[in-house]
PDB file of N, CA and C in Angstrom:
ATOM      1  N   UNK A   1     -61.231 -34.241 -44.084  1.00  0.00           N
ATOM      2  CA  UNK A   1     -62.070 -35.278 -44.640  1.00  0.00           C
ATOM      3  C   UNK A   1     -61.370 -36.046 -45.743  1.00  0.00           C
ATOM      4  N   UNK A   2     -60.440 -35.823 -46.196  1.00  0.00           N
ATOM      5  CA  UNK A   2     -59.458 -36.409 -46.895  1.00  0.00           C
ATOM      6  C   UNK A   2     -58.717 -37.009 -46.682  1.00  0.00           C
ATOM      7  N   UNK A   3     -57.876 -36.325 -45.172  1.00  0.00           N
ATOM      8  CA  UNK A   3     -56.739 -37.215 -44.899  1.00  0.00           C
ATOM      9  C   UNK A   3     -56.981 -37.402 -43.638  1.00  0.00           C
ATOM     10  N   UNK A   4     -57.756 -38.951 -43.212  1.00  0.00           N
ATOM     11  CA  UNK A   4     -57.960 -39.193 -42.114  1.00  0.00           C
ATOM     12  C   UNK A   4     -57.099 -40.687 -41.723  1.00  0.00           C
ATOM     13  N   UNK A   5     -56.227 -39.965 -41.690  1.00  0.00           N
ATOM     14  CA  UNK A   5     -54.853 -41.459 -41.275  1.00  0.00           C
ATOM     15  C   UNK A   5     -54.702 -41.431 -39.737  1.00  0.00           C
ATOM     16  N   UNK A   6     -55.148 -40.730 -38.731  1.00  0.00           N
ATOM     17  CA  UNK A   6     -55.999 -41.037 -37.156  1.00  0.00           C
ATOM     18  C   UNK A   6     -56.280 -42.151 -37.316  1.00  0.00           C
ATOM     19  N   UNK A   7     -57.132 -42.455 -38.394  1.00  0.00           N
ATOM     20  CA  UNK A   7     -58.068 -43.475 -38.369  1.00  0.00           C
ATOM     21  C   UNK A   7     -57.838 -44.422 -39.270  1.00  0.00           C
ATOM     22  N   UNK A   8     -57.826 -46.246 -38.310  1.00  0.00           N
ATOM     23  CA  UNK A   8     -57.071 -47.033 -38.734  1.00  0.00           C
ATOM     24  C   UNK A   8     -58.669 -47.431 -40.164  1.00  0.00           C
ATOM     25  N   UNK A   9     -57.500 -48.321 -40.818  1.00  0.00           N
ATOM     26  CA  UNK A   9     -58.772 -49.416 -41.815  1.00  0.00           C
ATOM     27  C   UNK A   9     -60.175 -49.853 -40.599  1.00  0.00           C
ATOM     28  N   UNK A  10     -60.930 -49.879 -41.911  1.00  0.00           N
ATOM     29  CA  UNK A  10     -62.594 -50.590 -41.314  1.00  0.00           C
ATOM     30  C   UNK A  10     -62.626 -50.238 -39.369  1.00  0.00           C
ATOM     31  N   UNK A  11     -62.375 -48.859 -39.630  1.00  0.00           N
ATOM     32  CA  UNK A  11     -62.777 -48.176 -37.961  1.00  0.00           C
ATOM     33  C   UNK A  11     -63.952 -47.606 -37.280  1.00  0.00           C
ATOM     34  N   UNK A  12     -64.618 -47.172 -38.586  1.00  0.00           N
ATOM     35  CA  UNK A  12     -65.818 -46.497 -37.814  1.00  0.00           C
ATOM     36  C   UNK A  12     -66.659 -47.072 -38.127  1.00  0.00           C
ATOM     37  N   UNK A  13     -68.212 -46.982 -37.662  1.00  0.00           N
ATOM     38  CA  UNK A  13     -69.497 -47.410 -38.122  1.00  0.00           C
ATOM     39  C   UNK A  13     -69.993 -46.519 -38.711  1.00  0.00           C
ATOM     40  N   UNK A  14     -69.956 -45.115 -38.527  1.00  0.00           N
ATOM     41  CA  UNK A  14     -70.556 -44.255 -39.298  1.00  0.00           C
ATOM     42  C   UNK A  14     -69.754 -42.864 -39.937  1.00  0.00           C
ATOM     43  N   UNK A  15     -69.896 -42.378 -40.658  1.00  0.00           N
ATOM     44  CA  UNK A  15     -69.390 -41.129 -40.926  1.00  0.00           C
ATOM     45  C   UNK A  15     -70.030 -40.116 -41.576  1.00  0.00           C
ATOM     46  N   UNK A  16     -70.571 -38.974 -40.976  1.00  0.00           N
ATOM     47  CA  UNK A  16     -71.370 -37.917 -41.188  1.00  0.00           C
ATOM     48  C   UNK A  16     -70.531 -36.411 -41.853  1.00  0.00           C
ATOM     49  N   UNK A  17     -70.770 -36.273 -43.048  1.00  0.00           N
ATOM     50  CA  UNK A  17     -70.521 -35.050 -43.797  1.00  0.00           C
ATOM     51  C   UNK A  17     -71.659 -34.056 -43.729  1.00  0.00           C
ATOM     52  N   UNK A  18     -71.899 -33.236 -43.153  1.00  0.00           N
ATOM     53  CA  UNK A  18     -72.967 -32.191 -43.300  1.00  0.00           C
ATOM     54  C   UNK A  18     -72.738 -30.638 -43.327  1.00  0.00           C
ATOM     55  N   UNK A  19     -73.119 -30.508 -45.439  1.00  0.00           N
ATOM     56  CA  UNK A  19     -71.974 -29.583 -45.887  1.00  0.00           C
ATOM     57  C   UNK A  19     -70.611 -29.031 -45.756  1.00  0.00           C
ATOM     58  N   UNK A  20     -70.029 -29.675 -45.691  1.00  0.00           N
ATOM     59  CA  UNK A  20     -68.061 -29.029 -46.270  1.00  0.00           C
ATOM     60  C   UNK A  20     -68.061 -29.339 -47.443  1.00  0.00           C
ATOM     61  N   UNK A  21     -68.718 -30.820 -48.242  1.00  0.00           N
ATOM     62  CA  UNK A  21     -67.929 -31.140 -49.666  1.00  0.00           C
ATOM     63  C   UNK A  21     -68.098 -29.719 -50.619  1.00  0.00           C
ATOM     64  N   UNK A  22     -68.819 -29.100 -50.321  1.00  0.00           N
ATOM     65  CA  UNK A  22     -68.981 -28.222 -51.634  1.00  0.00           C
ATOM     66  C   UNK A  22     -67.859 -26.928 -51.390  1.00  0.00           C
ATOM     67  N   UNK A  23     -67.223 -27.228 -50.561  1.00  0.00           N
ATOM     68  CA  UNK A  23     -65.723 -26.948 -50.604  1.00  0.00           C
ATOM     69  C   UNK A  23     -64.381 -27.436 -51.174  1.00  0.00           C
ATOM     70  N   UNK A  24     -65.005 -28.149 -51.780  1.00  0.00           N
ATOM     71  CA  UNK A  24     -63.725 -29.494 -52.832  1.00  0.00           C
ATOM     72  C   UNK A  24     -64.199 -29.339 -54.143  1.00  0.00           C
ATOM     73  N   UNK A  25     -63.371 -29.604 -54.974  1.00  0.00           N
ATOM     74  CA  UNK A  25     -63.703 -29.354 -56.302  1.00  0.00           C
ATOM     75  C   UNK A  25     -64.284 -31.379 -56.160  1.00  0.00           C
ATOM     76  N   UNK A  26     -64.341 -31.350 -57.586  1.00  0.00           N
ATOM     77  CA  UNK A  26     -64.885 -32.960 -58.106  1.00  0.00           C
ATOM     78  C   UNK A  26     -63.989 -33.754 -57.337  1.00  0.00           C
ATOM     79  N   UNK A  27     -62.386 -33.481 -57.873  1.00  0.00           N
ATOM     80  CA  UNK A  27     -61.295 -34.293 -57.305  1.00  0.00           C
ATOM     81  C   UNK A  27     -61.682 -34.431 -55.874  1.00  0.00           C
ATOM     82  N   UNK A  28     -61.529 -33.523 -55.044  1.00  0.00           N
ATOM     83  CA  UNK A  28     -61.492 -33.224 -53.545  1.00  0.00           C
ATOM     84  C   UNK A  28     -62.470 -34.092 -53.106  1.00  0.00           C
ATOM     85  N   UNK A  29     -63.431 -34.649 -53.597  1.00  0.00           N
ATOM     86  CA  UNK A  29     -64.812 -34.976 -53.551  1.00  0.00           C
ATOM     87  C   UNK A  29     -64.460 -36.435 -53.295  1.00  0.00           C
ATOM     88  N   UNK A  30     -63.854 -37.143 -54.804  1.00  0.00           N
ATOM     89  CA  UNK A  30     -63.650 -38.069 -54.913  1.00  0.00           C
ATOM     90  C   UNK A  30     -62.371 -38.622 -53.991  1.00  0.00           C
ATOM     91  N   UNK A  31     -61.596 -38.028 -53.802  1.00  0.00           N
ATOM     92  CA  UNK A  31     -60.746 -38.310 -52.267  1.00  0.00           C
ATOM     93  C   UNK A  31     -61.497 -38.169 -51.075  1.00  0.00           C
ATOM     94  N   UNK A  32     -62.291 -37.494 -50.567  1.00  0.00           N
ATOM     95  CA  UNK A  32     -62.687 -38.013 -49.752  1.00  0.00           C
ATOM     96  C   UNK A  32     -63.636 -38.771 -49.602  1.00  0.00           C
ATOM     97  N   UNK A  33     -64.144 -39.276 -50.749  1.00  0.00           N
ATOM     98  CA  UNK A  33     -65.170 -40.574 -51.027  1.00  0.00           C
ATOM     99  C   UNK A  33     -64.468 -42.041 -50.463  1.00  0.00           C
ATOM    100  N   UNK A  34     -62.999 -41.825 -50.880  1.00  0.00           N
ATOM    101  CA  UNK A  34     -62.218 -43.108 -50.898  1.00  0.00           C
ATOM    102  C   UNK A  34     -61.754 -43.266 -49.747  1.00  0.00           C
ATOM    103  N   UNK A  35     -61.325 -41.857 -48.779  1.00  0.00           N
ATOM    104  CA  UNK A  35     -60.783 -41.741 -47.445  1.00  0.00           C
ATOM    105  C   UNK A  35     -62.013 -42.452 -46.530  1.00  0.00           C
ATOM    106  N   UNK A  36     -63.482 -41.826 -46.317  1.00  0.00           N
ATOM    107  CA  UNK A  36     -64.412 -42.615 -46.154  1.00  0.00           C
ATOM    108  C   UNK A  36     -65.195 -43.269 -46.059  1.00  0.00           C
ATOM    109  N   UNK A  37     -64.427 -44.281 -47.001  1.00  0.00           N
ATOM    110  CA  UNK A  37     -64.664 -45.810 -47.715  1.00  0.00           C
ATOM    111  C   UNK A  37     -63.853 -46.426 -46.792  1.00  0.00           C
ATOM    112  N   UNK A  38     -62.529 -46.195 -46.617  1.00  0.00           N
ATOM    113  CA  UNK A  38     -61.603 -46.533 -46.064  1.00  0.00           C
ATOM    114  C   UNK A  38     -61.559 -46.936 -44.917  1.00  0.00           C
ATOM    115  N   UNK A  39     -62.026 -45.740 -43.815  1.00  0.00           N
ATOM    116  CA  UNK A  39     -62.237 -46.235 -42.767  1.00  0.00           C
ATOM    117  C   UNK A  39     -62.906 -46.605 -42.302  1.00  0.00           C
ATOM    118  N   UNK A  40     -64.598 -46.477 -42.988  1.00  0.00           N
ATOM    119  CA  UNK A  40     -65.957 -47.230 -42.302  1.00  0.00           C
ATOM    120  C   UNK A  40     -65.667 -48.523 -42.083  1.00  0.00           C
ATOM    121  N   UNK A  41     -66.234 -49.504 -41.188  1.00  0.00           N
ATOM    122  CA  UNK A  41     -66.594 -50.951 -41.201  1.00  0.00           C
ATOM    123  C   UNK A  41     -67.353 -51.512 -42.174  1.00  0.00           C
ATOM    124  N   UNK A  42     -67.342 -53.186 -42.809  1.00  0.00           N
ATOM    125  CA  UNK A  42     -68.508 -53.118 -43.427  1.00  0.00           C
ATOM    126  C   UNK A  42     -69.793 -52.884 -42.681  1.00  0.00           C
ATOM    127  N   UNK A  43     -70.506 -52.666 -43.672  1.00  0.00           N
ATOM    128  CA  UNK A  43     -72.158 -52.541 -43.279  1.00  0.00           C
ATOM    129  C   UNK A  43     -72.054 -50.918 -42.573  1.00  0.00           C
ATOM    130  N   UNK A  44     -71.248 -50.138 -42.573  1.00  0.00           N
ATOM    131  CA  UNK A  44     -71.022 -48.788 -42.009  1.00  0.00           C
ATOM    132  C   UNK A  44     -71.511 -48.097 -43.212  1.00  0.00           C
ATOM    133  N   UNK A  45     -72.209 -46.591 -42.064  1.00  0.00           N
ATOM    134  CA  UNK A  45     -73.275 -45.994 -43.158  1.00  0.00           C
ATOM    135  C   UNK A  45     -72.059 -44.260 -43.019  1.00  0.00           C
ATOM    136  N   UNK A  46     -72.570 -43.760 -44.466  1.00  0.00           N
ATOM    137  CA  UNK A  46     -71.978 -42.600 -44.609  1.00  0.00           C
ATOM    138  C   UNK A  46     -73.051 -41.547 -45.179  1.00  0.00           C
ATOM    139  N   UNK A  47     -73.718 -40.375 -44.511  1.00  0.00           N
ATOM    140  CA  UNK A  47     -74.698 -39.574 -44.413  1.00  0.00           C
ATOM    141  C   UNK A  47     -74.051 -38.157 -45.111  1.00  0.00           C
ATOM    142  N   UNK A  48     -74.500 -37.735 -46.332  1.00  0.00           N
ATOM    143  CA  UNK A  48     -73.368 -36.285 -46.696  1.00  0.00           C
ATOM    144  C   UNK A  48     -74.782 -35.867 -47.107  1.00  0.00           C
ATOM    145  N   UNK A  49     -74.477 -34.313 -46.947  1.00  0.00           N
ATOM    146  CA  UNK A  49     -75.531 -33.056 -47.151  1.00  0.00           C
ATOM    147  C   UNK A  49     -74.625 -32.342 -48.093  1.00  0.00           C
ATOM    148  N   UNK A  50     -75.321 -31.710 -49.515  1.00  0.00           N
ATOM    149  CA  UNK A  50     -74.578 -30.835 -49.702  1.00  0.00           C
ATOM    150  C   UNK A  50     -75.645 -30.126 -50.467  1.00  0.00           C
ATOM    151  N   UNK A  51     -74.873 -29.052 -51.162  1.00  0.00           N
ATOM    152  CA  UNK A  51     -75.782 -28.264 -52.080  1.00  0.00           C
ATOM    153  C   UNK A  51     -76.008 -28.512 -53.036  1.00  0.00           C
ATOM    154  N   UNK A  52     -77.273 -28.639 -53.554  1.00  0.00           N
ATOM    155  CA  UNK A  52     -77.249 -28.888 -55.085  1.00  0.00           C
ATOM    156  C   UNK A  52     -77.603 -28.116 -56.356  1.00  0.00           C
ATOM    157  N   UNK A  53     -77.049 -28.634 -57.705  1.00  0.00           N
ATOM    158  CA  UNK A  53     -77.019 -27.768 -58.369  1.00  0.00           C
ATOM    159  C   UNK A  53     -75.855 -27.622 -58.843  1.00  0.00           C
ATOM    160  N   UNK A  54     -75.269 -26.663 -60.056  1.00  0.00           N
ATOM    161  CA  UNK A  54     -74.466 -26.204 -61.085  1.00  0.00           C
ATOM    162  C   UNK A  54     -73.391 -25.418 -60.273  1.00  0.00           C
ATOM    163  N   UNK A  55     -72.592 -25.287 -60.724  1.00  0.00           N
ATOM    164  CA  UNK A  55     -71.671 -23.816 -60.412  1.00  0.00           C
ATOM    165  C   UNK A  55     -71.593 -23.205 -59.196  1.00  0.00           C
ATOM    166  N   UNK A  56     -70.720 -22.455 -59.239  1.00  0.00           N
ATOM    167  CA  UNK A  56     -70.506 -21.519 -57.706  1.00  0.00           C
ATOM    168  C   UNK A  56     -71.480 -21.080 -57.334  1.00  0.00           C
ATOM    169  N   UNK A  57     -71.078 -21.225 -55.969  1.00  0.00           N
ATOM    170  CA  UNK A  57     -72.005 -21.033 -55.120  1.00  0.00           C
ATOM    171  C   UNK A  57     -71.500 -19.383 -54.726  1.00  0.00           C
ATOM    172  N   UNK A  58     -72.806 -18.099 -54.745  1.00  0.00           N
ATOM    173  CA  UNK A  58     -72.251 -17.045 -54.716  1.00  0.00           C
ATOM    174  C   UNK A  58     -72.823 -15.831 -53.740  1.00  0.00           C
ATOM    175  N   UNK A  59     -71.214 -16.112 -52.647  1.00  0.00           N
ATOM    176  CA  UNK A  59     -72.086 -15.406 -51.492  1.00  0.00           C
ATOM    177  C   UNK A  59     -72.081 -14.110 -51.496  1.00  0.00           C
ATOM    178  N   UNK A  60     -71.835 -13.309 -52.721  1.00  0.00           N
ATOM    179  CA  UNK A  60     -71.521 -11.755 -52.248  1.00  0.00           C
ATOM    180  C   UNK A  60     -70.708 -11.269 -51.918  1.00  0.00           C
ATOM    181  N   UNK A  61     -70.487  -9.841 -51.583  1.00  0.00           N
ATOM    182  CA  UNK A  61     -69.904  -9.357 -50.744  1.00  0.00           C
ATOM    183  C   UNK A  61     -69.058 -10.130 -49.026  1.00  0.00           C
ATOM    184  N   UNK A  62     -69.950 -11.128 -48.840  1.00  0.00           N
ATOM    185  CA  UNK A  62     -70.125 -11.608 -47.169  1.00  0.00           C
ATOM    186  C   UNK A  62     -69.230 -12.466 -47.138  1.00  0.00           C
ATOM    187  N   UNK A  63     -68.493 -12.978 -48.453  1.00  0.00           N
ATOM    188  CA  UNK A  63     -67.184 -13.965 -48.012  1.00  0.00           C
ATOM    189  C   UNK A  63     -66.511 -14.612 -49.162  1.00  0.00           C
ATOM    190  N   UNK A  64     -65.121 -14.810 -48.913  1.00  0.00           N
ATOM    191  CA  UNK A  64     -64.494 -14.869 -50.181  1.00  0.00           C
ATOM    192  C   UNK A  64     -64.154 -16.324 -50.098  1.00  0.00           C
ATOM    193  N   UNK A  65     -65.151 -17.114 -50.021  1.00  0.00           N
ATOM    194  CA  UNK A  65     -65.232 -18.788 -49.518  1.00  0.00           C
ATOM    195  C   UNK A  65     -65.305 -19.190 -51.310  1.00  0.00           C
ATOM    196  N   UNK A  66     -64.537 -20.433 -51.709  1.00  0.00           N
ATOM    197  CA  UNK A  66     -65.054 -21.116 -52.910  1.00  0.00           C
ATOM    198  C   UNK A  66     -66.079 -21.996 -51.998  1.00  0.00           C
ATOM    199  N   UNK A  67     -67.169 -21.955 -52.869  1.00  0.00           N
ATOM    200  CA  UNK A  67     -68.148 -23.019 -52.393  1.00  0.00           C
ATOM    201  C   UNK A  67     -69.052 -23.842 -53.912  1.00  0.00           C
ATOM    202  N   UNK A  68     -68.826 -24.944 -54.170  1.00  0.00           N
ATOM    203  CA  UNK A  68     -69.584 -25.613 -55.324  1.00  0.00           C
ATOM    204  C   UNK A  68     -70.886 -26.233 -55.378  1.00  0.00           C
ATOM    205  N   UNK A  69     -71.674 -26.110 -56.402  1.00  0.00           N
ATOM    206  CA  UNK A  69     -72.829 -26.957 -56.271  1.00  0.00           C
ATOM    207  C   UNK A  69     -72.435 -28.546 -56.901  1.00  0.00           C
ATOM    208  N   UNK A  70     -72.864 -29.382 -56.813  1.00  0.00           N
ATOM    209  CA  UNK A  70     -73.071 -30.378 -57.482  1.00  0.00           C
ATOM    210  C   UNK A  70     -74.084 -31.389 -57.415  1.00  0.00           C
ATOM    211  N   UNK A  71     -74.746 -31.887 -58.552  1.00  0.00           N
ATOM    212  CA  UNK A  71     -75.548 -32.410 -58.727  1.00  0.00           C
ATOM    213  C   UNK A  71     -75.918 -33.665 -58.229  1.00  0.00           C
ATOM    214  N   UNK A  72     -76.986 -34.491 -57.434  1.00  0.00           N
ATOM    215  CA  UNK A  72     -77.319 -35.443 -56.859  1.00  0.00           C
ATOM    216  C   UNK A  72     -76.475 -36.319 -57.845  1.00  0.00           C
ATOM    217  N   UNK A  73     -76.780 -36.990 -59.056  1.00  0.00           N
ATOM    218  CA  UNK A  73     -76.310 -37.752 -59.349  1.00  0.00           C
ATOM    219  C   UNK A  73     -75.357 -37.870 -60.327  1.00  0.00           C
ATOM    220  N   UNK A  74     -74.028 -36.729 -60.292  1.00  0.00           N
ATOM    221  CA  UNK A  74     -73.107 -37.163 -59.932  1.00  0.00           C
ATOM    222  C   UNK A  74     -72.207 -37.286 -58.368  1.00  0.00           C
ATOM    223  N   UNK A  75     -73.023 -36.871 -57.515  1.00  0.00           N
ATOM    224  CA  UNK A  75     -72.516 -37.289 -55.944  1.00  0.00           C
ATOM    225  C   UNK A  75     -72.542 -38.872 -56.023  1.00  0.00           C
ATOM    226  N   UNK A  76     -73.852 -39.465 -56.460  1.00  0.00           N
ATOM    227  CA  UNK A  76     -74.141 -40.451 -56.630  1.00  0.00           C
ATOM    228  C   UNK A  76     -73.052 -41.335 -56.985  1.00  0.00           C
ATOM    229  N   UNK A  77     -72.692 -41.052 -58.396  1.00  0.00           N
ATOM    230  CA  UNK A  77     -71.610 -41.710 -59.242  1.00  0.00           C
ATOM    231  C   UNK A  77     -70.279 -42.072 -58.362  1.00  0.00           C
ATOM    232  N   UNK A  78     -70.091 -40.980 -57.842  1.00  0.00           N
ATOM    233  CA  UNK A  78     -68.484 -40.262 -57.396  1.00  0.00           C
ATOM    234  C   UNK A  78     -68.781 -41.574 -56.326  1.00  0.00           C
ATOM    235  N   UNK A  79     -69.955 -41.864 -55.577  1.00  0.00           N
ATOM    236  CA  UNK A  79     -70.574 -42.600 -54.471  1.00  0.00           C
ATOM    237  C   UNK A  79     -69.745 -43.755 -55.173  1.00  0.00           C
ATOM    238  N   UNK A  80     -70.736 -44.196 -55.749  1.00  0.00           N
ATOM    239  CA  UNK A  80     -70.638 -45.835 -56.369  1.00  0.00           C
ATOM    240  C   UNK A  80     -69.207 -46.112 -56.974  1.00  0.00           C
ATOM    241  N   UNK A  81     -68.635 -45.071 -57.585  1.00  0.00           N
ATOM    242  CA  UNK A  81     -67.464 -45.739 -58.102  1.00  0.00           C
ATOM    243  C   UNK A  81     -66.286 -45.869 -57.282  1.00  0.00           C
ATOM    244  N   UNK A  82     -66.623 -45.463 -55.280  1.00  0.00           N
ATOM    245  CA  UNK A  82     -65.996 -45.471 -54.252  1.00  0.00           C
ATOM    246  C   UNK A  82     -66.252 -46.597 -53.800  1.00  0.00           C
ATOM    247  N   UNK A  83     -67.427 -46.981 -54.251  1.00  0.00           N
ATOM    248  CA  UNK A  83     -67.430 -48.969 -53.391  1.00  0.00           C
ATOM    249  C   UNK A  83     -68.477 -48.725 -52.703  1.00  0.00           C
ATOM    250  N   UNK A  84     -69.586 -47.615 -52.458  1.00  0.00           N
ATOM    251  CA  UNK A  84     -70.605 -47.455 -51.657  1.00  0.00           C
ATOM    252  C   UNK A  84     -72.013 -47.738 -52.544  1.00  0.00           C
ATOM    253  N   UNK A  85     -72.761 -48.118 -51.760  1.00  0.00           N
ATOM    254  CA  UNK A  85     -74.017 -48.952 -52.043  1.00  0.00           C
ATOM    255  C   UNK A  85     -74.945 -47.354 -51.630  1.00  0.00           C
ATOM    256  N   UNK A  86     -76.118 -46.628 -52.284  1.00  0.00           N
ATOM    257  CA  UNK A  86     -76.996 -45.838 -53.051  1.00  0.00           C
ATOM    258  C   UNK A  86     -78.029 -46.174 -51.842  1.00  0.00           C
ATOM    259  N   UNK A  87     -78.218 -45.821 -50.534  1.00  0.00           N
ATOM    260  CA  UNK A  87     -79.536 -46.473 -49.948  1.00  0.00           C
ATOM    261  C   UNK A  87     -80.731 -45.683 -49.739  1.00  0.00           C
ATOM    262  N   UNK A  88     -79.998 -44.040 -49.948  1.00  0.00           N
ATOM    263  CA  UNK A  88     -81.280 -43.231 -49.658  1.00  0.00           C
ATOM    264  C   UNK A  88     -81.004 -41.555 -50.933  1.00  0.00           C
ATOM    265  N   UNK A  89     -81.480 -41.284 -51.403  1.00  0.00           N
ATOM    266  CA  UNK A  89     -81.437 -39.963 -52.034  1.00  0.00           C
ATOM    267  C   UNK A  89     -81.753 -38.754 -51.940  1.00  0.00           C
ATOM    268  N   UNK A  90     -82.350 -38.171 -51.392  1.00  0.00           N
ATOM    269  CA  UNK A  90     -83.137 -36.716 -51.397  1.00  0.00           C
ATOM    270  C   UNK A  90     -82.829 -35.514 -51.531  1.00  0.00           C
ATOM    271  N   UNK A  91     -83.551 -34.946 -52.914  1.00  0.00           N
ATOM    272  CA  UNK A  91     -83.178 -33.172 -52.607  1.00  0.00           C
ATOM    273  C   UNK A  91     -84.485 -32.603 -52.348  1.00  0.00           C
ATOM    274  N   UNK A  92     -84.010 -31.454 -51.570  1.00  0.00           N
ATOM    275  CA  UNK A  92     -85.225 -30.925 -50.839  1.00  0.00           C
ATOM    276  C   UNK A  92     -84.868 -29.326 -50.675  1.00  0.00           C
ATOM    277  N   UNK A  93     -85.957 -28.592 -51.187  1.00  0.00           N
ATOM    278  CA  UNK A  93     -85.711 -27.376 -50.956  1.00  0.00           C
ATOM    279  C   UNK A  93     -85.415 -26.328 -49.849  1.00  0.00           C
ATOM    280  N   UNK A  94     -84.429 -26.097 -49.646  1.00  0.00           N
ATOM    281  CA  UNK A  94     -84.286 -24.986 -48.196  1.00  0.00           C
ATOM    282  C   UNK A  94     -84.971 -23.782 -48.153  1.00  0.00           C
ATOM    283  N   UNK A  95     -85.691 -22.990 -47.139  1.00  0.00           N
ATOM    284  CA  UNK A  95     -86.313 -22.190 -47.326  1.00  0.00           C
ATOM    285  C   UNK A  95     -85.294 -21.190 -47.259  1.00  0.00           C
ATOM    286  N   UNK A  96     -85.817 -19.634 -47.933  1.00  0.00           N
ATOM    287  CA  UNK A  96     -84.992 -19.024 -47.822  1.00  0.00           C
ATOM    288  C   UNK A  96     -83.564 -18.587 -48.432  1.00  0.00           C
ATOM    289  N   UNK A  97     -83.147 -20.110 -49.146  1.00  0.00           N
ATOM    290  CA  UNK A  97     -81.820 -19.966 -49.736  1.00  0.00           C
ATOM    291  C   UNK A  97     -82.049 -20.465 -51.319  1.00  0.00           C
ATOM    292  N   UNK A  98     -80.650 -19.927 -51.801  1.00  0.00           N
ATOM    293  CA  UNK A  98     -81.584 -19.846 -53.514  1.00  0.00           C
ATOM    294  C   UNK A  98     -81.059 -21.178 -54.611  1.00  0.00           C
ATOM    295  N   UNK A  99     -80.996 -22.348 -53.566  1.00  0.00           N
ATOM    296  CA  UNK A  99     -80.761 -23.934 -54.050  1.00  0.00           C
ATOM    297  C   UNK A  99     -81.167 -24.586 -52.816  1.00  0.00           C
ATOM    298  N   UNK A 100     -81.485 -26.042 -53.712  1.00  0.00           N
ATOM    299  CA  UNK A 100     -81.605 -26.752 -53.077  1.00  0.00           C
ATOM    300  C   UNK A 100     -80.442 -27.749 -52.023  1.00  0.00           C
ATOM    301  N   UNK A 101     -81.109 -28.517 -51.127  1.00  0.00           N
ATOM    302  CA  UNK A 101     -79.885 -29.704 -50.861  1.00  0.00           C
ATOM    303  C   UNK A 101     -79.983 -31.034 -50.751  1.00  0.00           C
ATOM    304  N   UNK A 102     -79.123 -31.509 -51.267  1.00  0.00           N
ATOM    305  CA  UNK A 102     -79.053 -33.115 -51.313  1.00  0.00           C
ATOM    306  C   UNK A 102     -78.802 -33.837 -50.415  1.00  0.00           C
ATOM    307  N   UNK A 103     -78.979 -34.823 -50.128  1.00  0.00           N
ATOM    308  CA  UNK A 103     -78.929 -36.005 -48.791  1.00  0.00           C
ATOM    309  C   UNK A 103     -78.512 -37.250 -49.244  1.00  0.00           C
ATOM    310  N   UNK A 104     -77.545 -37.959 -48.832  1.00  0.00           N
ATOM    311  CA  UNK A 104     -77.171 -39.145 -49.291  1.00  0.00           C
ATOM    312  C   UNK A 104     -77.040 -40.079 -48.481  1.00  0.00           C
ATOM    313  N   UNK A 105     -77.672 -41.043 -47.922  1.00  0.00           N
ATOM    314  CA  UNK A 105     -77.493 -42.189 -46.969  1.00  0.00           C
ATOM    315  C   UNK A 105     -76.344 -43.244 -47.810  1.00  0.00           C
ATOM    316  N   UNK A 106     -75.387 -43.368 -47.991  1.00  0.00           N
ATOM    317  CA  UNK A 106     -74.845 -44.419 -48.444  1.00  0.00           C
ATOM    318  C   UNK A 106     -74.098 -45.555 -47.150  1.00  0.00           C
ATOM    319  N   UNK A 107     -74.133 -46.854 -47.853  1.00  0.00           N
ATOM    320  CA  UNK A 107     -73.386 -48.129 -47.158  1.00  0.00           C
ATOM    321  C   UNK A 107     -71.918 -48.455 -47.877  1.00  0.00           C
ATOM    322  N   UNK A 108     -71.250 -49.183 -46.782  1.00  0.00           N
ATOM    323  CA  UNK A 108     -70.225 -49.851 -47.286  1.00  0.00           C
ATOM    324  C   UNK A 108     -70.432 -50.981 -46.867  1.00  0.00           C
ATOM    325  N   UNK A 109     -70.487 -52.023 -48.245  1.00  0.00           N
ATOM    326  CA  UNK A 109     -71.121 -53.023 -47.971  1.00  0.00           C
ATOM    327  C   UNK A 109     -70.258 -54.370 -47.747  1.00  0.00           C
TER     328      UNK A 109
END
């Protein structure tokens, strides 16, 4: 999700993240904000899910994965200061698990 050089300038219409970022630190985040900036078309929409919330994410015993929370709005920020336009927001509680998750409809406009 970072290094998508496959894929030429203004190539896709859409690009769907549903949870990996909270596998990137801030930086990691913000590279691949810019990678898919890069290749959407204008008016191309970019859909990311992640977890939200503070600090590591902590699975136990069950896996030695870094996984991060971060907060709607700085996803937001990291969003906008990539060149993407804010079109939809939502956090919503998962059942069962002990955070919530965020939803981001963003445009490249």
């Amino acid at each position: 999700m970072r290094e998508l050089h496959m894929l030429e300038n203004n190539a896709v219409a859409a690009v769907i993240s549903f949870f990996p970022v909270h596998h990137l630190d801030a930086a990691g985040i913000q590279v691949a904000l810019a990678e898919w900036h890069r290749v959407l078309a204008s008016d191309g929409q970019l859909i990311v899910a992640a977890w939200e919330g503070t600090g590591r994410i902590d699975y136990g015993n069950a896996a030695n994965t870094v996984a991060l929370r971060y907060i709607a709005a700085e996803l937001m920020q990291w969003a906008l200061e990539s060149g993407f336009v804010v079109t939809q927001c939502d956090v919503e509680q998962v059942d069962k698990m002990p955070m919530d998750a965020v939803y981001l409809v963003l445009a490249k406009p």
